[in-house]
C-alpha atoms as a PDB file:
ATOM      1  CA  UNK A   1       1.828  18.734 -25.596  1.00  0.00           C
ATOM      2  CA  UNK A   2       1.645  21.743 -27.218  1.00  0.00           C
ATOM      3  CA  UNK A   3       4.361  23.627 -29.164  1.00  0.00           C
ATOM      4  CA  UNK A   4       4.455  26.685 -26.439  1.00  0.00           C
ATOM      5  CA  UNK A   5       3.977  23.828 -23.189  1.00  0.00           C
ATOM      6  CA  UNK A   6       7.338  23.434 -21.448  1.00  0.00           C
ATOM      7  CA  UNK A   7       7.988  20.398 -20.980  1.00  0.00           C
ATOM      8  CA  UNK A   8       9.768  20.041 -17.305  1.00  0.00           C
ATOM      9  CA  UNK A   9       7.047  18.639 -16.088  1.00  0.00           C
ATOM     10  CA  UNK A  10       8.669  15.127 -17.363  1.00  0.00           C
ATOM     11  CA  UNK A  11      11.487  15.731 -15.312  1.00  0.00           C
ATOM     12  CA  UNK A  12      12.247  14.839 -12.033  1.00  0.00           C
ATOM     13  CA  UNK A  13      15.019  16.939 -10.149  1.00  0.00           C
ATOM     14  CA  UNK A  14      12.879  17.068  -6.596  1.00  0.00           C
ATOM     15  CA  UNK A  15      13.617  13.772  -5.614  1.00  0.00           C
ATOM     16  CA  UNK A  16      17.329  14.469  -6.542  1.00  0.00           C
ATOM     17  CA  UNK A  17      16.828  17.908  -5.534  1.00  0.00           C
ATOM     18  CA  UNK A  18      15.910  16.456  -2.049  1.00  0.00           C
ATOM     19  CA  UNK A  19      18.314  13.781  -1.719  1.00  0.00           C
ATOM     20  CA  UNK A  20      21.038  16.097  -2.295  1.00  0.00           C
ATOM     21  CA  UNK A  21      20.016  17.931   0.722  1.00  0.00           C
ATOM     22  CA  UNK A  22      20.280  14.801   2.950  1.00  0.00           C
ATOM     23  CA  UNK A  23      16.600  13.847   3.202  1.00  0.00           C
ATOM     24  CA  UNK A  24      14.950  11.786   1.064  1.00  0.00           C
ATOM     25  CA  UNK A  25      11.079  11.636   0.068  1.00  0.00           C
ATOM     26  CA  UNK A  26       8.762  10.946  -2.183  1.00  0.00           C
ATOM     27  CA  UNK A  27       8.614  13.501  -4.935  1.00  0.00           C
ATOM     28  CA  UNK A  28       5.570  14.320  -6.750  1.00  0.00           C
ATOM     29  CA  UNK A  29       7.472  16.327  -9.522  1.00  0.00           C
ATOM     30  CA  UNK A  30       8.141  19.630 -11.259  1.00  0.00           C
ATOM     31  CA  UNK A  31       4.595  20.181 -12.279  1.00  0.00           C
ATOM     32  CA  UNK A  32       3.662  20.478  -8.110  1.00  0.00           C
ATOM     33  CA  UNK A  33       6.690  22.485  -6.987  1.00  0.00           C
ATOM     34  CA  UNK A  34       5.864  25.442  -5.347  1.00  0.00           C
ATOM     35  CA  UNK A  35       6.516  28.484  -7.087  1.00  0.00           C
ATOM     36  CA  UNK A  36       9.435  29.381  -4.758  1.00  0.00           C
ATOM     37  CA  UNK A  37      10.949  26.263  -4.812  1.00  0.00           C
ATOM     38  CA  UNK A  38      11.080  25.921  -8.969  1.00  0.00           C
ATOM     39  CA  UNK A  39      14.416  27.918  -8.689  1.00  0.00           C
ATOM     40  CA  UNK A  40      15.855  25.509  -6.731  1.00  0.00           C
ATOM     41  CA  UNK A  41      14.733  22.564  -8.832  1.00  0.00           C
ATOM     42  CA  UNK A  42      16.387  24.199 -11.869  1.00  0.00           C
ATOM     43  CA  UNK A  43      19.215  24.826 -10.780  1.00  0.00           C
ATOM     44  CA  UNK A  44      19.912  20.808 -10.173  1.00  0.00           C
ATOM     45  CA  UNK A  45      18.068  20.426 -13.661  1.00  0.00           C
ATOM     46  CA  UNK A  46      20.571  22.760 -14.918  1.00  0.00           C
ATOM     47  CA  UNK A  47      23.445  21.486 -13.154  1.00  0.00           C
ATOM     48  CA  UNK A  48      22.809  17.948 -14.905  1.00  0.00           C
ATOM     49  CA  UNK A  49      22.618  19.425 -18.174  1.00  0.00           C
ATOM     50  CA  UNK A  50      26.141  21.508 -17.480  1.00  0.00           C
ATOM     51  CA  UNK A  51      27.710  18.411 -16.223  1.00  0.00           C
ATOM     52  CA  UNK A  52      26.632  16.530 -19.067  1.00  0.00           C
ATOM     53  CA  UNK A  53      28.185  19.233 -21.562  1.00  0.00           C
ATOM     54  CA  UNK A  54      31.157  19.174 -19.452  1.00  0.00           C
ATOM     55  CA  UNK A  55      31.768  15.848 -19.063  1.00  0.00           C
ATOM     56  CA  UNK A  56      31.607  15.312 -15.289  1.00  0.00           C
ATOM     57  CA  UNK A  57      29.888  14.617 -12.278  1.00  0.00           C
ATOM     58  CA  UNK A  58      26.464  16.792 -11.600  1.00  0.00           C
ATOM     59  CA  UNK A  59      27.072  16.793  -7.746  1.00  0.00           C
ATOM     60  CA  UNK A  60      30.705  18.414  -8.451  1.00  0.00           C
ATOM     61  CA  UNK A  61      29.248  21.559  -9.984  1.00  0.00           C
ATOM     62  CA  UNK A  62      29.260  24.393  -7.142  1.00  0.00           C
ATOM     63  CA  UNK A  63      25.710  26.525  -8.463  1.00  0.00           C
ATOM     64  CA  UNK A  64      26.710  29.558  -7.523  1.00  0.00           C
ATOM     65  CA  UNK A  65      30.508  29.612  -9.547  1.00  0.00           C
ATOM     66  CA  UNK A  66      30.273  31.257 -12.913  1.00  0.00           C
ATOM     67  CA  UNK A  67      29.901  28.976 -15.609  1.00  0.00           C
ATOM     68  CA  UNK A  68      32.491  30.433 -17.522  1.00  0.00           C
ATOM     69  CA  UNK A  69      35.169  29.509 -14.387  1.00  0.00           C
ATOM     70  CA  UNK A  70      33.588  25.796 -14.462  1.00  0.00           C
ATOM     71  CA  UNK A  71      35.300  25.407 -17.955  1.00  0.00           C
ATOM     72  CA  UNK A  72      32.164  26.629 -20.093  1.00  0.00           C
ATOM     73  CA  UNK A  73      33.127  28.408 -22.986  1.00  0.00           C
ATOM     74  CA  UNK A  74      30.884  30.289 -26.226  1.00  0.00           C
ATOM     75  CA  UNK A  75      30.710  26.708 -28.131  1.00  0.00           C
ATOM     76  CA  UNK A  76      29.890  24.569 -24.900  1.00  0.00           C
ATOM     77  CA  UNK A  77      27.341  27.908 -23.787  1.00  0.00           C
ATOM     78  CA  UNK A  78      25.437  26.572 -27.016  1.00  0.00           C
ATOM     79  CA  UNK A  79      25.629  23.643 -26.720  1.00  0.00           C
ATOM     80  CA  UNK A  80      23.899  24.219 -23.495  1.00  0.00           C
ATOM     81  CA  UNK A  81      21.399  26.378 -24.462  1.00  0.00           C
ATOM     82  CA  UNK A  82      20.251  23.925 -26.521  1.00  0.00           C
ATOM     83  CA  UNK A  83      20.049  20.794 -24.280  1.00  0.00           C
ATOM     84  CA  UNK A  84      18.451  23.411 -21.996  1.00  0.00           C
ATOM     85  CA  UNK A  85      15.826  24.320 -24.401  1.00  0.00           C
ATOM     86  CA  UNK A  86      14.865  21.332 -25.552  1.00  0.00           C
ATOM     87  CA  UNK A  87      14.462  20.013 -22.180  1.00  0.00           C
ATOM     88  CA  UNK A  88      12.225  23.207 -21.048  1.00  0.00           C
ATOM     89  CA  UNK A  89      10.443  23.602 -24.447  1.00  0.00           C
ATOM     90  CA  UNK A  90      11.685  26.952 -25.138  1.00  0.00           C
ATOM     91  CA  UNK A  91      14.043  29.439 -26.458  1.00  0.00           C
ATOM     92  CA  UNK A  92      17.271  29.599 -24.168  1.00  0.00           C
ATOM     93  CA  UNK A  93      20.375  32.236 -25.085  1.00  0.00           C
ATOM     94  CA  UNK A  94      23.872  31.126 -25.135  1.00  0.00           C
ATOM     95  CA  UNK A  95      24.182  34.457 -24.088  1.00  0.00           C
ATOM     96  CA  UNK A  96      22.339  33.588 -20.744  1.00  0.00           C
ATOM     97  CA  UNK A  97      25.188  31.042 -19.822  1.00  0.00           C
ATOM     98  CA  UNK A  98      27.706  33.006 -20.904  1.00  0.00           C
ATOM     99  CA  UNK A  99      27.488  35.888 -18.675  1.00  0.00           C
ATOM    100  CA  UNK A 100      29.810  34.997 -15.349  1.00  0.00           C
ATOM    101  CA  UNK A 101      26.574  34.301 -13.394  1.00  0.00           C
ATOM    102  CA  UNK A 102      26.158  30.651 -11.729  1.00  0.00           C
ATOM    103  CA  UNK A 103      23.279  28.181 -12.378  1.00  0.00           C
ATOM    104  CA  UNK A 104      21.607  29.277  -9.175  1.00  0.00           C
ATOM    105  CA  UNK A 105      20.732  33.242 -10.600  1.00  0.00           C
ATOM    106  CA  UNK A 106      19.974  31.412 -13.943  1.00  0.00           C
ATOM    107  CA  UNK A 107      18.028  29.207 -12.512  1.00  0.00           C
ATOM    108  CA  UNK A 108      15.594  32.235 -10.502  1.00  0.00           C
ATOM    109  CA  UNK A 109      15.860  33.610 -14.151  1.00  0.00           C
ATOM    110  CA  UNK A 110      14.304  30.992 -15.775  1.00  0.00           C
ATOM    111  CA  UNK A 111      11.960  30.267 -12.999  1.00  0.00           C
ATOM    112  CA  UNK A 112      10.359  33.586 -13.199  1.00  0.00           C
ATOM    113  CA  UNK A 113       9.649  33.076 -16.947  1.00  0.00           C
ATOM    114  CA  UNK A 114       7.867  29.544 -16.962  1.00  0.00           C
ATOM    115  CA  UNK A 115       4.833  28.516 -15.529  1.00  0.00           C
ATOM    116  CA  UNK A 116       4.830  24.999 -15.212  1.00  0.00           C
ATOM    117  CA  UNK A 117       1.689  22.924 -15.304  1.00  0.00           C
END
């Protein structure tokens, strides 16, 4: 894999993505989601990586609440960022999670800058 590659392709949110909305199937990954759906997929890859900084449960993190009323403050926003880039392949600001937006606008932000293979 290449320095530039992101690497979300070796994750796999769709099936948890997809259980989470009640209906279970076989997932065939990140690297075959539709564009349009690669939003949606983030945000549950984000929401993992937020509840992991946080210290609780993924499926308790509303996407849509600001991070910074979920308990995420400037040293958790990096600490973020980073588990976020390393998991994409990328650069990711603090700055980004640190805004007042929730994981589902970051998520469309991101989404729009990777093209996953």
């Amino acid at each position: 894999m290449g320095a530039g590659q992101p690497r979300l392709r070796h994750v796999d949110p769709v099936r948890r993505a997809r259980k989470h909305r009640g209906r279970e199937e076989p997932s065939r990954g990140p690297a075959h989601t539709a564009p349009e759906q690669r939003a949606e997929v983030l945000a549950f890859v984000l929401a993992e990586q937020l509840a992991t900084v946080l210290g609780t449960a993924a499926d308790t993190i509303d996407h849509n609440t600001a991070l910074p009323e979920l308990g995420l403050d400037s040293l958790l926003a990096v600490e973020l960022a980073a588990r976020v880039a390393n998991l994409l392949g990328g650069q990711v600001s603090a700055l980004e999670f640190s805004r007042g937006t929730g994981l589902v606008a970051i998520a469309r932000h991101l989404a729009n800058g990777l093209e996953v293979n």
